[in-house]
Protein backbone atom coordinates (compact mmCIF):
# COMPACT_ATOMS: atom_id res chain seq x y z
CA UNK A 1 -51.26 -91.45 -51.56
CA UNK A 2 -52.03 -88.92 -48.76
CA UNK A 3 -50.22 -90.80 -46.13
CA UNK A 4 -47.25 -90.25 -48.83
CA UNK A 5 -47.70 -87.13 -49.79
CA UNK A 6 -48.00 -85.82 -46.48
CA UNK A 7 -44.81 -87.09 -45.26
CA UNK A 8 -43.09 -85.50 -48.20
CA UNK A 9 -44.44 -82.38 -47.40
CA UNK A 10 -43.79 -82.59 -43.38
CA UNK A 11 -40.08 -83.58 -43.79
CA UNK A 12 -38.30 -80.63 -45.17
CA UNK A 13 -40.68 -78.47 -43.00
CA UNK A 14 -38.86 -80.12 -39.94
CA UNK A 15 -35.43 -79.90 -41.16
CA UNK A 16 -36.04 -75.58 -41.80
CA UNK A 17 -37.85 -75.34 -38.43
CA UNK A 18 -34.11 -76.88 -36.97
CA UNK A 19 -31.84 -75.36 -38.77
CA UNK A 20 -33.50 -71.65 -37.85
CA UNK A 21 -33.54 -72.44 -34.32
CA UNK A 22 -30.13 -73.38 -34.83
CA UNK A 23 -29.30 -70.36 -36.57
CA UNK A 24 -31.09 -68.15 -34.26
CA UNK A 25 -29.26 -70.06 -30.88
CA UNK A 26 -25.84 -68.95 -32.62
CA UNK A 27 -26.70 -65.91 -33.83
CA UNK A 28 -27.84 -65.35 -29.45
CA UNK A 29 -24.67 -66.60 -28.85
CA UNK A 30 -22.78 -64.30 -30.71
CA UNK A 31 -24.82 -61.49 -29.87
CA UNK A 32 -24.14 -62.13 -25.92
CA UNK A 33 -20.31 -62.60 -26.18
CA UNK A 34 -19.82 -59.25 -28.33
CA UNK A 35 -22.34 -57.72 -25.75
CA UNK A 36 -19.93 -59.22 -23.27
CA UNK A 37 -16.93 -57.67 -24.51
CA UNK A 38 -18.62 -54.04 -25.16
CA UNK A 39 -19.66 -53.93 -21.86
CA UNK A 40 -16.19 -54.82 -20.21
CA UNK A 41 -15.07 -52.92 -17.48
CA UNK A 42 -13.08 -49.66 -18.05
CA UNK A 43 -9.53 -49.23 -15.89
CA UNK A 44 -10.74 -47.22 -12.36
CA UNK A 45 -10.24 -43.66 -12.88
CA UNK A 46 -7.37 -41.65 -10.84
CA UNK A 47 -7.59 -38.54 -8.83
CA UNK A 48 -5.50 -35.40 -9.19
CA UNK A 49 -5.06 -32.96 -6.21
CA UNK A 50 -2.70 -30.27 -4.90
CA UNK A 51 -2.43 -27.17 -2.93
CA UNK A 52 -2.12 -23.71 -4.62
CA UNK A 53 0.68 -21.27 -2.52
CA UNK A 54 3.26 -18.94 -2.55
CA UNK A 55 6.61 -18.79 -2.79
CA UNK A 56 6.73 -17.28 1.11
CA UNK A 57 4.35 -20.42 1.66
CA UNK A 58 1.20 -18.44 2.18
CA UNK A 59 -2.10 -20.35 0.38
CA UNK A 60 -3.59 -18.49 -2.68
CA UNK A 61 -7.06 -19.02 -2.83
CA UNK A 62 -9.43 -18.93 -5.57
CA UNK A 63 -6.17 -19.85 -8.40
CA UNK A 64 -7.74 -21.16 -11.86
CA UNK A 65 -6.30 -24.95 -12.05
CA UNK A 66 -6.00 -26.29 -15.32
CA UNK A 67 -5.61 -30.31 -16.19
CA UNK A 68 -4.57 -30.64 -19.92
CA UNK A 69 -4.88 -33.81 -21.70
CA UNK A 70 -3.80 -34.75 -25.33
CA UNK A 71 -7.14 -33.84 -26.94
CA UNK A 72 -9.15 -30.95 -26.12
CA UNK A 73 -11.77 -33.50 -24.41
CA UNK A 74 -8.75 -34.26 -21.72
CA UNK A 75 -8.94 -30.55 -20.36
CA UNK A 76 -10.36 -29.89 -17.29
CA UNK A 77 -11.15 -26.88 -15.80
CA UNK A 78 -11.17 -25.89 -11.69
CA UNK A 79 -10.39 -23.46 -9.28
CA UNK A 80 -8.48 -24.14 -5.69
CA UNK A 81 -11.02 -22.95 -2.55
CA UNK A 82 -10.02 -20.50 -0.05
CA UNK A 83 -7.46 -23.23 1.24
CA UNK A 84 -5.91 -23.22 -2.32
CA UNK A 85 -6.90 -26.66 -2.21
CA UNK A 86 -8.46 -28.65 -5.55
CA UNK A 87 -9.19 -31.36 -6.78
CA UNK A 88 -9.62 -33.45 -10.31
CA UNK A 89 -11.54 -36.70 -10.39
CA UNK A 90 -12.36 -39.24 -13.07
CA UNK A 91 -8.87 -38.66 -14.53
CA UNK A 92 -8.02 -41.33 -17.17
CA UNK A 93 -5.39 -43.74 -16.50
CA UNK A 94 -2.10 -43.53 -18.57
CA UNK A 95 -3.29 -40.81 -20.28
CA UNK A 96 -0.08 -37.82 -19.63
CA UNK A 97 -1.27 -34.56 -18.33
CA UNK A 98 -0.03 -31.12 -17.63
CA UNK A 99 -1.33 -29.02 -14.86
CA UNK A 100 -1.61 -24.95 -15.11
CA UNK A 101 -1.82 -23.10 -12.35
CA UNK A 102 -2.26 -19.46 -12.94
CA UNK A 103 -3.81 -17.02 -10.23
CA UNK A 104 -4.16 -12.66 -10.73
CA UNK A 105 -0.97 -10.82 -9.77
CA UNK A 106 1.44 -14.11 -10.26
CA UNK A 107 3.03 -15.62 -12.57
CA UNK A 108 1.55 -19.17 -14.41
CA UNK A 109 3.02 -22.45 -13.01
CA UNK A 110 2.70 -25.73 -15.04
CA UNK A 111 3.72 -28.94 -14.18
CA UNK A 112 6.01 -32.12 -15.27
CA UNK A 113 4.28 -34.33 -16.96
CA UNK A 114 1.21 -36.23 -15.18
CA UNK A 115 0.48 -39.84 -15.37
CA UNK A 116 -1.96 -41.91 -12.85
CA UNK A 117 -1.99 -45.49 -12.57
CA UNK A 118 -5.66 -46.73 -12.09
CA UNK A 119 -7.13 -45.85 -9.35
CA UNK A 120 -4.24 -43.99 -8.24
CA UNK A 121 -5.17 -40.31 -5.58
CA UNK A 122 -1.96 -38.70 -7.09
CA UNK A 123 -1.09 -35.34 -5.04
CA UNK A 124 0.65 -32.16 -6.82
CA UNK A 125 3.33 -30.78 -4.60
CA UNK A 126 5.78 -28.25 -4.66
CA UNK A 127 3.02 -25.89 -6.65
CA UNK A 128 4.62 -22.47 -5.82
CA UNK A 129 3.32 -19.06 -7.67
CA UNK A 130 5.71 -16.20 -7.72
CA UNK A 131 4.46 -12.62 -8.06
CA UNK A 132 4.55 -11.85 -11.92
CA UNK A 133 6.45 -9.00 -13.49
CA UNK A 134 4.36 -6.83 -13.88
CA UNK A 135 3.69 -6.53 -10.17
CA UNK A 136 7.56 -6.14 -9.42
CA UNK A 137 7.95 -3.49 -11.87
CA UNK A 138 4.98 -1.11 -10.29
CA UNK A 139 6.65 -2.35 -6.51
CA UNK A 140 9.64 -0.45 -8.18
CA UNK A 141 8.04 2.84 -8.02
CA UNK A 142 8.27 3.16 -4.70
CA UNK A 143 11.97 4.28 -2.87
CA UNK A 144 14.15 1.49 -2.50
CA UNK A 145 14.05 3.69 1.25
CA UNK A 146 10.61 2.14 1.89
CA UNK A 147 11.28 -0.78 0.81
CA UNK A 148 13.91 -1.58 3.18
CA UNK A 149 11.84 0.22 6.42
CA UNK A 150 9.46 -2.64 5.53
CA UNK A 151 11.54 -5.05 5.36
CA UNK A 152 13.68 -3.76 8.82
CA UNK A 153 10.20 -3.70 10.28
CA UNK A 154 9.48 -7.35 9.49
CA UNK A 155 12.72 -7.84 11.26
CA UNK A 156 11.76 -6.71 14.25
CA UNK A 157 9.14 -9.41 14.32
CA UNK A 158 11.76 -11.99 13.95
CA UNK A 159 12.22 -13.79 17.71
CA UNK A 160 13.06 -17.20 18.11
CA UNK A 161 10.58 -19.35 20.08
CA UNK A 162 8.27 -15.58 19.74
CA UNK A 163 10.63 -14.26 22.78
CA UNK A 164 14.50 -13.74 21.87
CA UNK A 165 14.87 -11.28 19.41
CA UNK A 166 16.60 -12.48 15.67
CA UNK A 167 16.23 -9.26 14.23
CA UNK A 168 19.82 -9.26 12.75
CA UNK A 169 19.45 -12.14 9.96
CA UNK A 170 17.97 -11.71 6.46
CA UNK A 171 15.42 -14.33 4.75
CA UNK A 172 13.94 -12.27 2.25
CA UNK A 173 16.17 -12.63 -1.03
CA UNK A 174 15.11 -9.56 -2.54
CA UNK A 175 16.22 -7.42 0.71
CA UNK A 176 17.24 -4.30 -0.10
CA UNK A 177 20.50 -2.03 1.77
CA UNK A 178 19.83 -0.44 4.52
CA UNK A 179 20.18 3.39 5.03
CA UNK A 180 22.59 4.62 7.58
CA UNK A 181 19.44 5.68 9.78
CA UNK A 182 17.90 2.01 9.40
CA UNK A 183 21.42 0.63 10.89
CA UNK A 184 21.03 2.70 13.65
CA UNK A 185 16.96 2.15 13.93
CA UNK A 186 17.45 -1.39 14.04
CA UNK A 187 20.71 -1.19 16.45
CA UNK A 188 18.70 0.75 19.09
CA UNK A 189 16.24 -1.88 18.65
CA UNK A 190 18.29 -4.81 19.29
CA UNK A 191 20.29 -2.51 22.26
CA UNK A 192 16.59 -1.57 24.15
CA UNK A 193 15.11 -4.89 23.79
CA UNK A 194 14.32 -6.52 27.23
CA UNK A 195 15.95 -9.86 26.51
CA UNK A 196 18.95 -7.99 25.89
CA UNK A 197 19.52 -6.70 29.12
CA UNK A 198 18.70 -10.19 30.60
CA UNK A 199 21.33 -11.29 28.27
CA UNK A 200 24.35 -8.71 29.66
CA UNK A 201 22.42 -9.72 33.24
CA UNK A 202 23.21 -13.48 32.68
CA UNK A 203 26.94 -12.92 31.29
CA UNK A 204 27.23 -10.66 34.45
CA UNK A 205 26.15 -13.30 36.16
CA UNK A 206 28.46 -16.35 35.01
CA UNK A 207 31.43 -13.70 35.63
CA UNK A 208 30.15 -13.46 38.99
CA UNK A 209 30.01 -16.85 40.16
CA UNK A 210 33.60 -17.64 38.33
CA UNK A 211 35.10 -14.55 39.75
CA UNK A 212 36.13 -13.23 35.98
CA UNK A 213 37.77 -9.49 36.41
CA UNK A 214 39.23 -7.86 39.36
CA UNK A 215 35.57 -6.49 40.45
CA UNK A 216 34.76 -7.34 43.97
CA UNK A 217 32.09 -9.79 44.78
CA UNK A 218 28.80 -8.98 46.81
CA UNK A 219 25.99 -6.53 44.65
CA UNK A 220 28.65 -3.88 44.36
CA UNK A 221 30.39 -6.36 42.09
CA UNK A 222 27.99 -7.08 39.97
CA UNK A 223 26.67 -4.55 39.00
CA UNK A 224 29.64 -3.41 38.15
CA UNK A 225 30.48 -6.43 35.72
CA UNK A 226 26.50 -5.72 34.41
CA UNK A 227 27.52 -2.43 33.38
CA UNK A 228 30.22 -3.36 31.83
CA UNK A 229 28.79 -6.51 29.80
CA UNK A 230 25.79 -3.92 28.99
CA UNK A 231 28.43 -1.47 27.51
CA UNK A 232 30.25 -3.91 25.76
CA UNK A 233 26.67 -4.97 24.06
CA UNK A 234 26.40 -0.84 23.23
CA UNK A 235 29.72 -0.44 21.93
CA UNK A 236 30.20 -3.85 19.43
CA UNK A 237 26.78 -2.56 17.97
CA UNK A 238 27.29 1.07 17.31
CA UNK A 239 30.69 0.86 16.12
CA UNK A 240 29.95 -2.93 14.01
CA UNK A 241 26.86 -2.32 13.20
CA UNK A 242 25.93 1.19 12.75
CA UNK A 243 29.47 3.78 12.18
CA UNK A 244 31.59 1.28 10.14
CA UNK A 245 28.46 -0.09 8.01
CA UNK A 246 27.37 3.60 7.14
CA UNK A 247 30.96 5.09 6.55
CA UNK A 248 32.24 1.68 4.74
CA UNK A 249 28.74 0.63 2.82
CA UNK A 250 28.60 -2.67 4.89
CA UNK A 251 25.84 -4.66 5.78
CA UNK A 252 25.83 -5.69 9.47
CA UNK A 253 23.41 -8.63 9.13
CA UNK A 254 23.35 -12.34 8.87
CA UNK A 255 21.91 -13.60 5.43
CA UNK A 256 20.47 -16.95 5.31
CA UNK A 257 21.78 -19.06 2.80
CA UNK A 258 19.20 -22.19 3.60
CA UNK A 259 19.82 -24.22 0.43
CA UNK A 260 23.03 -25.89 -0.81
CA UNK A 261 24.97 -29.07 0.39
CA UNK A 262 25.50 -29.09 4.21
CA UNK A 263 29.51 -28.62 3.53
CA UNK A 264 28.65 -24.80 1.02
CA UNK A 265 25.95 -24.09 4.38
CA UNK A 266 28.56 -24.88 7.45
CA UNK A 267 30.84 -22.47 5.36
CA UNK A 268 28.80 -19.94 4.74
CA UNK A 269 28.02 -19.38 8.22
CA UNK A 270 31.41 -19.68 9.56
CA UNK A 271 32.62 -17.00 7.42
CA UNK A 272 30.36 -14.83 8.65
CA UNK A 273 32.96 -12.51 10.91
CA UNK A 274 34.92 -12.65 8.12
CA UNK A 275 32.83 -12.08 4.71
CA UNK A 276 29.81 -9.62 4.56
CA UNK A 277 27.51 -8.47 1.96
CA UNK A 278 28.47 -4.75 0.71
CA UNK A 279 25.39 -2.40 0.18
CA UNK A 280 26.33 -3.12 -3.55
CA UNK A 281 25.26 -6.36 -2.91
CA UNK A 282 28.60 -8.06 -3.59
CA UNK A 283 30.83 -9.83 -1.03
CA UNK A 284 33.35 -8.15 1.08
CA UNK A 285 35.80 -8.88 3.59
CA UNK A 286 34.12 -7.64 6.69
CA UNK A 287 36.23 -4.59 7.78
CA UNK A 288 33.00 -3.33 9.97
CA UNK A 289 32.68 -6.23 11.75
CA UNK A 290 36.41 -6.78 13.11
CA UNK A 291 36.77 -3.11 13.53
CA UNK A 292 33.60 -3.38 15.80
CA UNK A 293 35.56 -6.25 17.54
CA UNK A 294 38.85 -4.32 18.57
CA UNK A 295 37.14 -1.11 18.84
CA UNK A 296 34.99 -2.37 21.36
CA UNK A 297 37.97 -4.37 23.24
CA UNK A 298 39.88 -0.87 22.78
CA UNK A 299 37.54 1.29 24.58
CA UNK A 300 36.21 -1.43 27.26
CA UNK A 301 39.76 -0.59 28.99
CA UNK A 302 38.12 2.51 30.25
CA UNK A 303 36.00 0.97 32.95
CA UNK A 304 36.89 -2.29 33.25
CA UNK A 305 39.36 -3.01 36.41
CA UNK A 306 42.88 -1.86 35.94
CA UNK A 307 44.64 -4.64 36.59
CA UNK A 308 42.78 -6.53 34.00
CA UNK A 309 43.54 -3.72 31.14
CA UNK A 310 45.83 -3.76 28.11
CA UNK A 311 46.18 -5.35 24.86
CA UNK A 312 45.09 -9.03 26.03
CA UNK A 313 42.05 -7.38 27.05
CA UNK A 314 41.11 -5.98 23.39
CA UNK A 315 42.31 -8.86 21.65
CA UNK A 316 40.56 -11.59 24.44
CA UNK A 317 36.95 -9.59 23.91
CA UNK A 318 37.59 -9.40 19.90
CA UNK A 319 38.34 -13.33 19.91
CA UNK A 320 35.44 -13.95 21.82
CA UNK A 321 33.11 -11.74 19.64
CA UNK A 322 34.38 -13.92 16.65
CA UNK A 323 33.27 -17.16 18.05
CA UNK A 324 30.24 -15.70 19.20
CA UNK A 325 29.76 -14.79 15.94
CA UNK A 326 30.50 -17.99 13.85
CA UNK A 327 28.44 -19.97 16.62
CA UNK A 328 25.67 -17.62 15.65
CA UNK A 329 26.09 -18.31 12.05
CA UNK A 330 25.99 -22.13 12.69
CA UNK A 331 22.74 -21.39 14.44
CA UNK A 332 20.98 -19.54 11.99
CA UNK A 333 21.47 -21.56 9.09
CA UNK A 334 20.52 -24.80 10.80
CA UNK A 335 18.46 -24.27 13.84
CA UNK A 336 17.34 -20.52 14.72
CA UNK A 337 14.74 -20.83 11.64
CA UNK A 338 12.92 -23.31 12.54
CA UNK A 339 12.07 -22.09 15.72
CA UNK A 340 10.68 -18.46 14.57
CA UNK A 341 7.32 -17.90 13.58
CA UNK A 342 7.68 -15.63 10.92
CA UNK A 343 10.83 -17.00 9.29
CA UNK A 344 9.54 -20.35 9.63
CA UNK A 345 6.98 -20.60 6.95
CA UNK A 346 9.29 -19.37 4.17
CA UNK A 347 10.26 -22.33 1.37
CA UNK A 348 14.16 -22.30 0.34
């Protein structure tokens, strides 16, 4: 009876024992595959930088950067260093963003939509503050006079490879006319300039050695054809660029187009004998320029050789100022630029 009773009891005690172990080995398999997919890798974050300037290319330092994401949790906050440099990191992947850029005394920048792949370093160009309206409007205060002194005096800076003087082009789009007194300022300038002498020295020179005019060879001669290349120089600029500008409202200088298709750039800067910019700011035909051209031809039959004087003389040194001219206007819009300093830097 024992032997019985004890197997009765022993039998069903067995059976629970392995079916909770069996339980409990299912219920540890379940529990470490949903702990497997909980703890499944996220995609790599991405990385969000960029460089804060302005619109003359100069860095702005110290700009507030903002990233904004769909939720208010998405919205980072940072500010560029003193190489208007920053950066975001731990940016989530295919998540669109919009970047705000806003720095005291310009005007907020935000950005075309942002999207990084995982893992992506995405960089933020073309991030260009302009100075805000405010700022313009108290610049306004001051004489549109002083303005343009400034602006003739950041000129004068202008010299391709930092030697040969450029100070006759315009890269600042909000230039302002000049005053008859600036024409002549920045005339004389151009005139008394070193490399401009070495520049009537070298004509005189290549007139020399091909025997151009009826001067006589040896030093005699060429100083002679100096003189007169120097002239020349003095009178194209006082009558082209100084009398005719002031009396007719012209302005003498180049302005650089610097965006466009090649085709609207080549044009622009072979109509430059031919089309200038009124101090109304409009387009003109350029009356100052050719009368500077035939003036100059006009009166350079006072001291150059007799023989060579007369109306091919006027109309030979006009034709030649022309070309000069539209070779010059080639040069500036595609070359002269890049090779000064100051004019360099600007973004068109």
């Amino acid at each position: 009876m024992f032997e019985l009773y004890t197997g009765r009891i022993a039998e069903p005690q067995i059976r629970l024992l392995i079916s909770s172990m069996l339980c409990l080995i299912c219920l540890s398999i379940s529990a470490a595959a949903a702990g497997q997919q909980i703890s499944a890798p996220e995609p790599h974050a991405g990385t969000v930088v960029g460089t804060v300037i302005d619109i003359n290319g100069g860095v702005i330092p110290g700009a507030t950067v903002l990233l904004q994401g769909p939720s208010p949790n998405d919205d980072p906050l940072g500010v560029a260093n003193d190489s208007g440099f920053f950066q975001f990191e731990n940016v989530k992947p295919g998540v669109p963003y919009h970047l705000t850029v806003s720095a005291a005394g310009f005007a907020s920048w935000i950005s075309p939509e942002i999207t990084v792949s995982p893992g992506q370093y995405f960089e933020v160009t073309e991030i260009q503050l302009r100075v805000a309206t405010a700022v313009t409007t108290v610049r306004a205060v001051v004489s549109s006079e002083e303005i343009a002194t400034e602006q003739v005096k950041a000129e004068e800076k202008q010299r391709v490879l930092g030697i040969i003087p450029n100070f006759y082009v315009v890269y600042d789009r909000d230039v302002v006319p000049l005053t008859p007194g600036l024409k002549l300022n920045l005339a004389l300038k151009a005139f008394t300039d070193p490399v401009t002498f070495l520049g009537a020295a070298s004509v005189a020179g290549i007139d020399q050695a091909a025997n151009l005019h009826d001067y006589q060879q040896g030093a005699r001669g060429y100083g002679k054809r100096l003189g007169a290349a120097y002239t020349n120089v003095f009178t194209g600029m006082m009558i082209g660029d100084v009398i005719l500008p002031s009396i007719l409202h012209q302005d003498p200088r180049y302005f650089y187009q610097g965006t466009g298709t090649t085709k609207s750039r080549v044009i622009h800067a072979l109509s430059n004998p031919f089309v200038c910019r009124g101090d109304n700011g409009r387009r003109q035909p350029n009356y100052s320029a050719w009368g500077g051209y035939l003036a100059s031809g006009a009166i350079s039959n006072a001291y150059y050789p007799a023989s060579n004087r007369g109306p091919g003389l006027v109309f030979s040194t006009a034709l030649i100022d022309v070309a000069e001219s539209m070779a010059n206007g080639l040069l500036q819009e595609f070359v002269l630029r890049k090779l000064t300093p100051t004019a360099k830097k600007l973004q068109f």
